[in-house]
N, C-alpha and C. Protein backbone atom coordinates (compact mmCIF):
# COMPACT_ATOMS: atom_id res chain seq x y z
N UNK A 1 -25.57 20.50 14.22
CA UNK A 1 -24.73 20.49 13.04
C UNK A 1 -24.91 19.17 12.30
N UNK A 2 -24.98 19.29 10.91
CA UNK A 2 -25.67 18.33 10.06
C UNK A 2 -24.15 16.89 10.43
N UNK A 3 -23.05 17.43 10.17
CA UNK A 3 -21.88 16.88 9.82
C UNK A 3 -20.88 16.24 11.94
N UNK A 4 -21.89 16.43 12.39
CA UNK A 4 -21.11 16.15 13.80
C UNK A 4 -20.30 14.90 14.16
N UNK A 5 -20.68 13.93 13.84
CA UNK A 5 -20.10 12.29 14.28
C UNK A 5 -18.50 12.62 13.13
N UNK A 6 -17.40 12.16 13.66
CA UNK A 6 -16.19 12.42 13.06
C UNK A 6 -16.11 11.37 11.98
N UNK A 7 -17.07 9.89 12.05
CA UNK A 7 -16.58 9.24 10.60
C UNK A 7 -17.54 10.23 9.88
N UNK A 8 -18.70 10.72 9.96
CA UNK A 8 -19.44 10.88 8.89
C UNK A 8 -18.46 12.04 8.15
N UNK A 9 -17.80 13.04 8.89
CA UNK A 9 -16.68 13.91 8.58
C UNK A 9 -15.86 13.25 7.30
N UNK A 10 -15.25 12.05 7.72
CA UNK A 10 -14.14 10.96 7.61
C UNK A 10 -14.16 10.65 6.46
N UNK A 11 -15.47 9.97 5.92
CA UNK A 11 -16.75 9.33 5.20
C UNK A 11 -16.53 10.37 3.96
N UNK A 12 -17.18 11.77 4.31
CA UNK A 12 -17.52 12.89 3.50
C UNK A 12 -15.99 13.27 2.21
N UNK A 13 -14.88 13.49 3.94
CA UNK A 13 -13.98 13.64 2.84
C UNK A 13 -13.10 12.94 1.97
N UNK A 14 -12.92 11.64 2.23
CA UNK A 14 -12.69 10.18 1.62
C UNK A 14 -13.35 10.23 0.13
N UNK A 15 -14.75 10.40 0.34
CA UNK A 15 -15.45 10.47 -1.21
C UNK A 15 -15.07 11.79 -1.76
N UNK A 16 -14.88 12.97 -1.26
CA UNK A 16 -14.36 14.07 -2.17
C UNK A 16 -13.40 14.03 -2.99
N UNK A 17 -12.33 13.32 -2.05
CA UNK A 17 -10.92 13.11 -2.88
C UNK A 17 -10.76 12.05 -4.07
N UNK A 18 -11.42 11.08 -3.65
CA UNK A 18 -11.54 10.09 -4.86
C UNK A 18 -12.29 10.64 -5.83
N UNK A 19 -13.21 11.78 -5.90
CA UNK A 19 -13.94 12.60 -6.98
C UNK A 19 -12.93 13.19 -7.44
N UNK A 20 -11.95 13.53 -6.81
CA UNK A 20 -11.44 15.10 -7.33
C UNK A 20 -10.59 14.15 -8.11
N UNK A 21 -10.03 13.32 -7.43
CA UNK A 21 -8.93 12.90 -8.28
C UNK A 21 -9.30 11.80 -9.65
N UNK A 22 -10.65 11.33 -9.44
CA UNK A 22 -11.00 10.70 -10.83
C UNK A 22 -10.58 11.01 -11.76
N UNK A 23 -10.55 12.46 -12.44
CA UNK A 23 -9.89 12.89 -13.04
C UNK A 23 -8.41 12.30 -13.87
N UNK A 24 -7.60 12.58 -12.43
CA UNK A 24 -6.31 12.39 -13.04
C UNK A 24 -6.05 10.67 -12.80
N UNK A 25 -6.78 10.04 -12.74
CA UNK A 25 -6.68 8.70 -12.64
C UNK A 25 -6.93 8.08 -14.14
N UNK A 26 -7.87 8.62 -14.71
CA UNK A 26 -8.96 8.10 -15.89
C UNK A 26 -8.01 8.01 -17.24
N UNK A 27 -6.60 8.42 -17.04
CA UNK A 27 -5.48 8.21 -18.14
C UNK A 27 -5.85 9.28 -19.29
N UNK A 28 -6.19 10.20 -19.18
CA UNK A 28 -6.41 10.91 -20.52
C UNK A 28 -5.21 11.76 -20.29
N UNK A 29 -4.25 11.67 -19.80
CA UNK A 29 -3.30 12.76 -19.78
C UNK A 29 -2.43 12.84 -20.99
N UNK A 30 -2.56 11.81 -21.85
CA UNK A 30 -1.76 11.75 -23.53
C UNK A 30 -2.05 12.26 -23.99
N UNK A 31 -3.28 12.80 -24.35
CA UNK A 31 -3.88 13.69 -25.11
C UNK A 31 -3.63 13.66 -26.61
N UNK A 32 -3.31 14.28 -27.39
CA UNK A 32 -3.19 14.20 -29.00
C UNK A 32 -2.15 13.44 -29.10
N UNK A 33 -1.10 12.83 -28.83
CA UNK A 33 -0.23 11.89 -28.62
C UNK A 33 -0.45 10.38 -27.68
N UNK A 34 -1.39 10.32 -27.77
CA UNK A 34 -1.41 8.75 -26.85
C UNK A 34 -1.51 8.33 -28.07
N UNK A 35 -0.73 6.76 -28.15
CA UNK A 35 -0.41 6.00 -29.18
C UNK A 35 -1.24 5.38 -29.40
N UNK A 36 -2.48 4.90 -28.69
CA UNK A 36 -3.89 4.61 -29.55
C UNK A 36 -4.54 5.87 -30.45
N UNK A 37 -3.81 6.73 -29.85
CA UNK A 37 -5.15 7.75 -30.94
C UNK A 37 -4.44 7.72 -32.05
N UNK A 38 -2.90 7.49 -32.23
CA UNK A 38 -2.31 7.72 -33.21
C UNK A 38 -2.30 6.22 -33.87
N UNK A 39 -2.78 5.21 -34.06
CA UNK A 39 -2.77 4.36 -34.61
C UNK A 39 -4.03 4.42 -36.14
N UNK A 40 -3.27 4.23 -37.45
CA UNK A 40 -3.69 4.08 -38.69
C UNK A 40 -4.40 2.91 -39.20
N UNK A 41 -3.37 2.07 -38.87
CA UNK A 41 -3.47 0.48 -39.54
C UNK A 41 -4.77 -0.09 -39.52
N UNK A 42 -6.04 -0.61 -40.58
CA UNK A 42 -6.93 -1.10 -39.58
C UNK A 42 -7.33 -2.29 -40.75
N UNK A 43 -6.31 -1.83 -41.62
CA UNK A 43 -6.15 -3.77 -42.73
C UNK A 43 -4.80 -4.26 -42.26
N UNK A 44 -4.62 -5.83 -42.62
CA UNK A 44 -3.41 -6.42 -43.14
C UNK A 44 -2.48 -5.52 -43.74
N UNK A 45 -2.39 -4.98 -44.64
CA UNK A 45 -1.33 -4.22 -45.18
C UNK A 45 -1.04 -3.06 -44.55
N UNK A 46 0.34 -2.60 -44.77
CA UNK A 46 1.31 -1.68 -44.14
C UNK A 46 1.17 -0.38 -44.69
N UNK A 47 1.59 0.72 -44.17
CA UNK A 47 1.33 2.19 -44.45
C UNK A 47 2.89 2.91 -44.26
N UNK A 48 3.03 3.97 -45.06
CA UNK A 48 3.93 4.48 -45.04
C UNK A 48 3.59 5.63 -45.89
N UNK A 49 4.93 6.91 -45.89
CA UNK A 49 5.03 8.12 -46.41
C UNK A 49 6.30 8.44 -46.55
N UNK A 50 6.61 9.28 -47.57
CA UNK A 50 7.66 10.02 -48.05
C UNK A 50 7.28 11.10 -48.42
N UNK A 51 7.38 12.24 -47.59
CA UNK A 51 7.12 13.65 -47.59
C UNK A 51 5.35 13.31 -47.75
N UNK A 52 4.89 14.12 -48.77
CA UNK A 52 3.30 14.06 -48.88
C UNK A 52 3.03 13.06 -49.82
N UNK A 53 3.73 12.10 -49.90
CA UNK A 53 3.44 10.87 -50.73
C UNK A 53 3.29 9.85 -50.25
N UNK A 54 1.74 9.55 -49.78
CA UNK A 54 1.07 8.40 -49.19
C UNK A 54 1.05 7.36 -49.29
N UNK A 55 1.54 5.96 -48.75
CA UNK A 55 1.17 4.39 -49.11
C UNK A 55 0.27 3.77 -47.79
N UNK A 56 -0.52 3.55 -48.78
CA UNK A 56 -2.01 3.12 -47.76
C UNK A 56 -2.00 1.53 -48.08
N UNK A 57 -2.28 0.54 -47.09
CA UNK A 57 -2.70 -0.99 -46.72
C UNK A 57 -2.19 -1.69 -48.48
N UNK A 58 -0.34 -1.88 -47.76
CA UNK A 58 0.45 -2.12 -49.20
C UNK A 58 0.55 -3.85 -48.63
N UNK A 59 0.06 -4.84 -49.37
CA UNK A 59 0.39 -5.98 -49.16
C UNK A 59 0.51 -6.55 -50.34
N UNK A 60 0.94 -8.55 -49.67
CA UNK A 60 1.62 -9.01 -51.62
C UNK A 60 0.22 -10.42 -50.90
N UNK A 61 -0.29 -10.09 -52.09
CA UNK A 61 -1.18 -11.58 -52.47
C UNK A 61 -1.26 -12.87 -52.81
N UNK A 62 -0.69 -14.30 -52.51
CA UNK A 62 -0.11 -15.29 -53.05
C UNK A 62 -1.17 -15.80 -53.89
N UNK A 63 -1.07 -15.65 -54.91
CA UNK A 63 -1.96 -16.43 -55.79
C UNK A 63 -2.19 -17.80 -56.03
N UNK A 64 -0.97 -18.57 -56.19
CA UNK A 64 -0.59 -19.71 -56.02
C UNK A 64 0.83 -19.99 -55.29
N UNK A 65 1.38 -21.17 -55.77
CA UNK A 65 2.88 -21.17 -55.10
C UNK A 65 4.23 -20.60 -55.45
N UNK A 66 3.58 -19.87 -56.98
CA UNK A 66 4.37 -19.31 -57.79
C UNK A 66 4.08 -18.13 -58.51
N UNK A 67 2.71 -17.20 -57.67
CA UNK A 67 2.31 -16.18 -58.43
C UNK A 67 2.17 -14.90 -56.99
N UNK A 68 3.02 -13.78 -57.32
CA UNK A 68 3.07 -12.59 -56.24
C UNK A 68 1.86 -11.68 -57.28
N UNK A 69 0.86 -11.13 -56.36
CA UNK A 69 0.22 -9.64 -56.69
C UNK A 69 0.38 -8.49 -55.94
N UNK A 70 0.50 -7.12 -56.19
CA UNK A 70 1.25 -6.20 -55.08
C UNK A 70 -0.78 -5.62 -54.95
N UNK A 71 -0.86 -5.56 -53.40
CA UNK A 71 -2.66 -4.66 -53.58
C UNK A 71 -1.97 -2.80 -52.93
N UNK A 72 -2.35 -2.28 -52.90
CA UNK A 72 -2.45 -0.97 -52.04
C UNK A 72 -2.65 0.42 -52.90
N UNK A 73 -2.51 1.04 -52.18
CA UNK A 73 -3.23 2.71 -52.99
C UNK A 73 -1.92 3.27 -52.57
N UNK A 74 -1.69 4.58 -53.48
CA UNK A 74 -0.34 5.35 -53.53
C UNK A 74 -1.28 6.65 -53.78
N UNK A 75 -0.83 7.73 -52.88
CA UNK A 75 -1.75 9.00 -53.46
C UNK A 75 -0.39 10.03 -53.04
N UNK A 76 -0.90 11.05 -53.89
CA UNK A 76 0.67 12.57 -53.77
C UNK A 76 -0.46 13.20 -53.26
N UNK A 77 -0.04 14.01 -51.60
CA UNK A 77 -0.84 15.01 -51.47
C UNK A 77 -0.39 16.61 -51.52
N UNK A 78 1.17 16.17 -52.62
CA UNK A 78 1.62 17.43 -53.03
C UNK A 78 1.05 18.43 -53.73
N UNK A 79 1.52 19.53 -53.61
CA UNK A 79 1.31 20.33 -55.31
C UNK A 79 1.91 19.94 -56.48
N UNK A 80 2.97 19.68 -55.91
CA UNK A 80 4.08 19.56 -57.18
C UNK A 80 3.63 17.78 -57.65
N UNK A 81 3.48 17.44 -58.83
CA UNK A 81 4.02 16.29 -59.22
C UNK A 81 4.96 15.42 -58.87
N UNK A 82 4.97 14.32 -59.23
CA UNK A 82 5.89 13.15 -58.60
C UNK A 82 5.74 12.28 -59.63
N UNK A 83 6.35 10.76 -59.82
CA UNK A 83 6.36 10.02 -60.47
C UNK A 83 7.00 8.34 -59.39
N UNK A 84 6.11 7.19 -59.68
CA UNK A 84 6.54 6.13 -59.08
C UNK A 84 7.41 5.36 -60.24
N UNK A 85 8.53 5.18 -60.00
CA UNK A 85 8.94 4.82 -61.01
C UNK A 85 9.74 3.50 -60.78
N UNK A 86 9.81 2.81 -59.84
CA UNK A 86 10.19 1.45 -59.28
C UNK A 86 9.71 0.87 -58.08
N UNK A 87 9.33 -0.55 -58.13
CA UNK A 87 9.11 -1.47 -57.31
C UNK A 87 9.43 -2.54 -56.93
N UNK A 88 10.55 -2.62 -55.74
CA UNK A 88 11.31 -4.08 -55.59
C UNK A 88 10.53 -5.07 -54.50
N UNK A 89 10.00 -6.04 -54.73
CA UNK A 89 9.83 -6.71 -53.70
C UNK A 89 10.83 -8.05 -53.47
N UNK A 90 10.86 -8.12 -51.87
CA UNK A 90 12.13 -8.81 -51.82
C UNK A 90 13.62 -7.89 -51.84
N UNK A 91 14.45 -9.09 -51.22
CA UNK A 91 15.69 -8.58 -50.77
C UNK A 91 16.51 -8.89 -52.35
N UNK A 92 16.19 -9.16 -53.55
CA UNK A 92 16.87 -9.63 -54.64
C UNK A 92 16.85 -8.30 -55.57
N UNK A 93 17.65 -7.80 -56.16
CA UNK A 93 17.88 -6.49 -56.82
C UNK A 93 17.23 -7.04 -58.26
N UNK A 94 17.52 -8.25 -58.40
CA UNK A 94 17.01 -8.70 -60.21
C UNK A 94 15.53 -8.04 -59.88
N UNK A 95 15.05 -8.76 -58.81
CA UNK A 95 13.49 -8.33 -59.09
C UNK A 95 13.01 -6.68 -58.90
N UNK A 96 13.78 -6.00 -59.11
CA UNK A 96 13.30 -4.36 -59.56
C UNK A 96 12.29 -4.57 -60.12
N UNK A 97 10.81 -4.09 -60.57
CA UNK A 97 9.77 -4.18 -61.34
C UNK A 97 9.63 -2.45 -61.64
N UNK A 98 10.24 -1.81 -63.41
CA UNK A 98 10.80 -0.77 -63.37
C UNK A 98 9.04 -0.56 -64.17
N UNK A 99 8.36 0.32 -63.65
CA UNK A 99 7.07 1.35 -63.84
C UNK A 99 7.14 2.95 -64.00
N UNK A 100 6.18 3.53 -64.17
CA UNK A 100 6.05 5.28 -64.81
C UNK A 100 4.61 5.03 -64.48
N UNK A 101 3.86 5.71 -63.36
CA UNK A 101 3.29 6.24 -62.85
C UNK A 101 3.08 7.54 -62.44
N UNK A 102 2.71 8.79 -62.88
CA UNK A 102 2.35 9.92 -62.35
C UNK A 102 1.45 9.88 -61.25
N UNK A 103 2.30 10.66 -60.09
CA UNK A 103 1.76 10.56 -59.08
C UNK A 103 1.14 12.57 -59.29
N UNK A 104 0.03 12.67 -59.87
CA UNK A 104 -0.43 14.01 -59.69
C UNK A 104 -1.17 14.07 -58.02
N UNK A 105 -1.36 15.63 -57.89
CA UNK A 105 -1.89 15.90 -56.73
C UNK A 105 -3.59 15.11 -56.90
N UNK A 106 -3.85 14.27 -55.18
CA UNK A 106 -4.73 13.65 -55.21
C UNK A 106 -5.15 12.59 -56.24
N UNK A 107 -4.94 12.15 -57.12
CA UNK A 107 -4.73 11.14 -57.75
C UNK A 107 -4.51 9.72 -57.01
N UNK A 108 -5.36 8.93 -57.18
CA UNK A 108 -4.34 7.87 -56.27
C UNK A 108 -4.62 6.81 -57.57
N UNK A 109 -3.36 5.79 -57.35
CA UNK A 109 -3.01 4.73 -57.78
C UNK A 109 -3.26 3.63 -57.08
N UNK A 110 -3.76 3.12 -57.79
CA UNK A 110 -4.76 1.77 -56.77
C UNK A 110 -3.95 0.51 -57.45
N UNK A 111 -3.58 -0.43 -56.95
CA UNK A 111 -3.41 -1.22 -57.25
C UNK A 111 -4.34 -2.68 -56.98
N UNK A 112 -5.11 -3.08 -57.71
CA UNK A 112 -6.12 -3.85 -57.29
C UNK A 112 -7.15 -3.73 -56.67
N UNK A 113 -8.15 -4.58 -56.88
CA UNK A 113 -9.73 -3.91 -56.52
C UNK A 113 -10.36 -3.12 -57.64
N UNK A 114 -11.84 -3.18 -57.11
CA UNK A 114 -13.13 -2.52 -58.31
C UNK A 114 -12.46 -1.09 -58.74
N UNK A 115 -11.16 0.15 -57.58
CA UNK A 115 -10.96 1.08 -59.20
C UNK A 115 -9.62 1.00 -59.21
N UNK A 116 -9.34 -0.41 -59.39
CA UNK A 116 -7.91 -0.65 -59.66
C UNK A 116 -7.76 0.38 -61.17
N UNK A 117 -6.51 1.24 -60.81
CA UNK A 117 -5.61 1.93 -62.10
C UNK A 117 -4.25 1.05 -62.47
N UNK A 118 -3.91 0.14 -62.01
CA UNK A 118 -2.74 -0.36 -61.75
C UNK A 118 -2.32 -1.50 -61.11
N UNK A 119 -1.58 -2.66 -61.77
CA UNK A 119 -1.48 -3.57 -61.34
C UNK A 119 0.38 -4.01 -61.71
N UNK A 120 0.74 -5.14 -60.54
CA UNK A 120 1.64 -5.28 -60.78
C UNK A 120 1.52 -6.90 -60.13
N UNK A 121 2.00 -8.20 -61.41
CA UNK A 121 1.55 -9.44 -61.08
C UNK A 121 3.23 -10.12 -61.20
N UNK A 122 3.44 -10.70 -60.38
CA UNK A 122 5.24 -11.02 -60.54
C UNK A 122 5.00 -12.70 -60.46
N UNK A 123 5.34 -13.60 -61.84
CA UNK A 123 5.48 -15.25 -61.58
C UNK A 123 6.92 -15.05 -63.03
N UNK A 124 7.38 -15.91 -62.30
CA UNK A 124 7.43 -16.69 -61.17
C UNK A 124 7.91 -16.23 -59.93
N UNK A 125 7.24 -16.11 -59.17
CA UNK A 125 7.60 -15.47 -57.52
C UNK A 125 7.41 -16.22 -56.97
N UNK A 126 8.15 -17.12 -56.11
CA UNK A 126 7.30 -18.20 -54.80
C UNK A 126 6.80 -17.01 -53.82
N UNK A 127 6.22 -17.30 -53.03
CA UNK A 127 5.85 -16.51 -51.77
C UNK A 127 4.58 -17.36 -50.99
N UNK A 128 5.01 -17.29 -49.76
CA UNK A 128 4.15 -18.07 -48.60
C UNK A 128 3.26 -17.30 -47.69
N UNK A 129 1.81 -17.62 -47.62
CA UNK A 129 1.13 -16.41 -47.34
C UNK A 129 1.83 -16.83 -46.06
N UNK A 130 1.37 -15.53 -44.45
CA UNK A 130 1.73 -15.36 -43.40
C UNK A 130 3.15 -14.77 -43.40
N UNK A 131 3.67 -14.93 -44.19
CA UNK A 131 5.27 -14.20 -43.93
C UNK A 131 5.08 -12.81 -44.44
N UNK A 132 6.00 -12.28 -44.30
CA UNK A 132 6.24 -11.14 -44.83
C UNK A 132 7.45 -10.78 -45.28
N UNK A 133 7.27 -9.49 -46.39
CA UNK A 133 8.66 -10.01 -47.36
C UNK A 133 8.67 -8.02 -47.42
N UNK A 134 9.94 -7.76 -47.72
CA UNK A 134 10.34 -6.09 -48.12
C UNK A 134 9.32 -5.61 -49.66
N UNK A 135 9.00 -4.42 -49.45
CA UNK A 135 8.57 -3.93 -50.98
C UNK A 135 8.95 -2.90 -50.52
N UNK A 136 9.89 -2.19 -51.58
CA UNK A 136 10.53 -0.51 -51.89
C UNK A 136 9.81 0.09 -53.15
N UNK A 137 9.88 1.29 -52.78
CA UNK A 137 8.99 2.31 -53.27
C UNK A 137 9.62 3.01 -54.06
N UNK A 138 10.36 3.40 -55.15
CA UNK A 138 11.23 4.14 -55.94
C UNK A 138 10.34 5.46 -56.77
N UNK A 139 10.82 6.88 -56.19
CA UNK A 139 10.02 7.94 -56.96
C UNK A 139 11.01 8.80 -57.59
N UNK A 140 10.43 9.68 -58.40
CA UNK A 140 11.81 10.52 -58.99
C UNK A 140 12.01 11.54 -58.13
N UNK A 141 11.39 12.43 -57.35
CA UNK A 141 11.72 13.16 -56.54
C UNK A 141 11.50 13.13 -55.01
N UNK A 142 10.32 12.08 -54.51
CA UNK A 142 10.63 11.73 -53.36
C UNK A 142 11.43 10.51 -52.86
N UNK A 143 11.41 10.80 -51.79
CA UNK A 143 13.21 9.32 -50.94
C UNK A 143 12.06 8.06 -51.35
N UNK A 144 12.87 6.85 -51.41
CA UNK A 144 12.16 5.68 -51.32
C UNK A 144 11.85 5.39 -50.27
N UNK A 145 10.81 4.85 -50.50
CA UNK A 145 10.18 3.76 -49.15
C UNK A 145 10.13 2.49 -49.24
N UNK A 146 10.79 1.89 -47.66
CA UNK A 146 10.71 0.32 -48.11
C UNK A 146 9.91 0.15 -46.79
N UNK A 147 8.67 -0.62 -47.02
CA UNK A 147 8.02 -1.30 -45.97
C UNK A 147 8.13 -3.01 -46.25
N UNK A 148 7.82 -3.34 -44.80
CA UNK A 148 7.92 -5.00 -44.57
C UNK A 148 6.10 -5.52 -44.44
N UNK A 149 5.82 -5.96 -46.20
CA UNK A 149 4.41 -6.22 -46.19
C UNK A 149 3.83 -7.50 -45.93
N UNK A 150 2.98 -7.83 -45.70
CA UNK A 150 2.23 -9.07 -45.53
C UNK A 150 1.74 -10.01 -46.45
N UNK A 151 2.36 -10.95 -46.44
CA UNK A 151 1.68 -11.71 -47.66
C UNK A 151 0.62 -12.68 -47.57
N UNK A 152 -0.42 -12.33 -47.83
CA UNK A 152 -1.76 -12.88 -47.77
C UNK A 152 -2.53 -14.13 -49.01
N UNK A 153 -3.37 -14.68 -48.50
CA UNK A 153 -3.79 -15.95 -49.21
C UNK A 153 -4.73 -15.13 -50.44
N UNK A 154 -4.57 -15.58 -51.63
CA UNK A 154 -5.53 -15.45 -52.53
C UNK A 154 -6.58 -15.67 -52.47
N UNK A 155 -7.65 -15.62 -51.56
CA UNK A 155 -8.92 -15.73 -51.19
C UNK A 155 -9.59 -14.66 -50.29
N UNK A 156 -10.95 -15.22 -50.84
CA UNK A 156 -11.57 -14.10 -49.54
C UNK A 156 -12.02 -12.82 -50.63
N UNK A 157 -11.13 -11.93 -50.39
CA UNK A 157 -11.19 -10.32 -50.84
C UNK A 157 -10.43 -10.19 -52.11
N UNK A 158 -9.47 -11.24 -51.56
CA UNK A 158 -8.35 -11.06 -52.65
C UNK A 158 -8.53 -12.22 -53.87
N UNK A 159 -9.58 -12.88 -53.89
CA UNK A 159 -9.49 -14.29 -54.81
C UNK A 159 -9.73 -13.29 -56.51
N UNK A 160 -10.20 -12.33 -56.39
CA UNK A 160 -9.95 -12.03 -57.93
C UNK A 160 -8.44 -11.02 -58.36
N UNK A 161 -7.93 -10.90 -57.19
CA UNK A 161 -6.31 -10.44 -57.58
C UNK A 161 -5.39 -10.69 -58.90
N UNK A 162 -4.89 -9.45 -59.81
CA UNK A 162 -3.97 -10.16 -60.53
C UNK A 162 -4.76 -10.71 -61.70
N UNK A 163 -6.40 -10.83 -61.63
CA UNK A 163 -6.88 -11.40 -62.66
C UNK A 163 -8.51 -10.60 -63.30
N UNK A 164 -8.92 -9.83 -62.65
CA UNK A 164 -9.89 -9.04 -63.08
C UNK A 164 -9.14 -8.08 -63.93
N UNK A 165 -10.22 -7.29 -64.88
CA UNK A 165 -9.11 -6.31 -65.82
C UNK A 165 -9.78 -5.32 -64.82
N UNK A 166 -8.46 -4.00 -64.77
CA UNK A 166 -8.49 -2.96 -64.30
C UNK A 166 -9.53 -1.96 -64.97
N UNK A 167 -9.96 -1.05 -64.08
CA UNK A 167 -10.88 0.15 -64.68
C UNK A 167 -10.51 0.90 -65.16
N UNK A 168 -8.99 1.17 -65.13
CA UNK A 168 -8.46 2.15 -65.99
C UNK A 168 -6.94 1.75 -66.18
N UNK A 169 -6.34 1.40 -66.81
CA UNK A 169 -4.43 0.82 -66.90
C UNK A 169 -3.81 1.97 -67.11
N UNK A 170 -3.60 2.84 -65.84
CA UNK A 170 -2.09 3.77 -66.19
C UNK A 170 -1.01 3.08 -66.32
N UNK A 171 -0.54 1.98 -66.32
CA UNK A 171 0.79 1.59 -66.57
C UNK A 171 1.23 1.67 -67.65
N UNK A 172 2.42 2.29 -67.90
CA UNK A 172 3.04 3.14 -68.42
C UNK A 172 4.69 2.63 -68.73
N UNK A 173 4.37 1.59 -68.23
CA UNK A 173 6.19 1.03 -68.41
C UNK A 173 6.98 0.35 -69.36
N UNK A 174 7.94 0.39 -69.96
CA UNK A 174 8.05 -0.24 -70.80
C UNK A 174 7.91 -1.75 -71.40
């Protein structure tokens, strides 16, 4: 008999079990819910939604010691229409920044960058890059959103922020 000496027995079934059970060792038991698979984020800026109304990598740009730029994309992946129609950054109600944006289906609103549609430049604003400060989202028919964004140095990606002209100006506000 191939298997006679009792370690080689011993031996044999020792390695079976650690096979069998590789398996359930190897952590895949999260499956469509393990919180790495569900992770978005893969800029500085923050993400959020209100119903099918998307905010993709929303951050504030310090230009200087006295100049805020808002960067991020806003897209409706409704049918129905929508409209952005306010933007507060900060905990101060004066600074409402009141806009008219149509949010049509797929449409997105870019705020800054080569197809910037939209810009929003706030001085006098102090703001210190590394911190982070509130920006709310005001629509006419979806809930607001307030995320806690990042405020980043005017350089780099961002050194023409706030100061290139846009490719197309939907702003619309009074």
């Amino acid at each position: 008999m191939i298997f006679s000496s009792k370690s080689m027995r011993k031996k044999i079934a020792s390695i079976s079990i650690l096979f069998l059970t590789s398996g359930f060792l190897s952590g895949c038991a999260a499956g469509k819910n393990a919180p790495t698979r569900l992770i978005k984020q893969v800029t500085d800026g923050v993400e959020g939604e209100s119903g099918e109304i998307k905010l993709r990598n929303i951050l504030i740009v310090a230009r200087d010691t006295s100049t805020a730029v808002l960067v991020g994309t806003i897209v409706n992946q409704a049918d129905s229409v929508d409209s952005l129609t306010a933007i507060t950054v900060g905990d101060d109600s004066a600074r409402v920044q009141r806009v008219d944006y149509l949010l049509a289906k797929n449409t997105p609103i870019t705020f800054e960058g080569p197809i910037a549609n939209a810009r929003l430049v706030m001085s006098p604003f102090p703001v210190t890059a590394g911190q982070h400060i509130k920006v709310k989202f005001g629509f006419v028919n979806a809930a607001p959103v307030e995320l806690t964004a990042l405020i980043v140095t005017g350089d780099g990606i961002y050194a023409e922020a706030g100061i290139t002209p846009l490719a197309v100006n939907l702003n619309r506000a009074p």
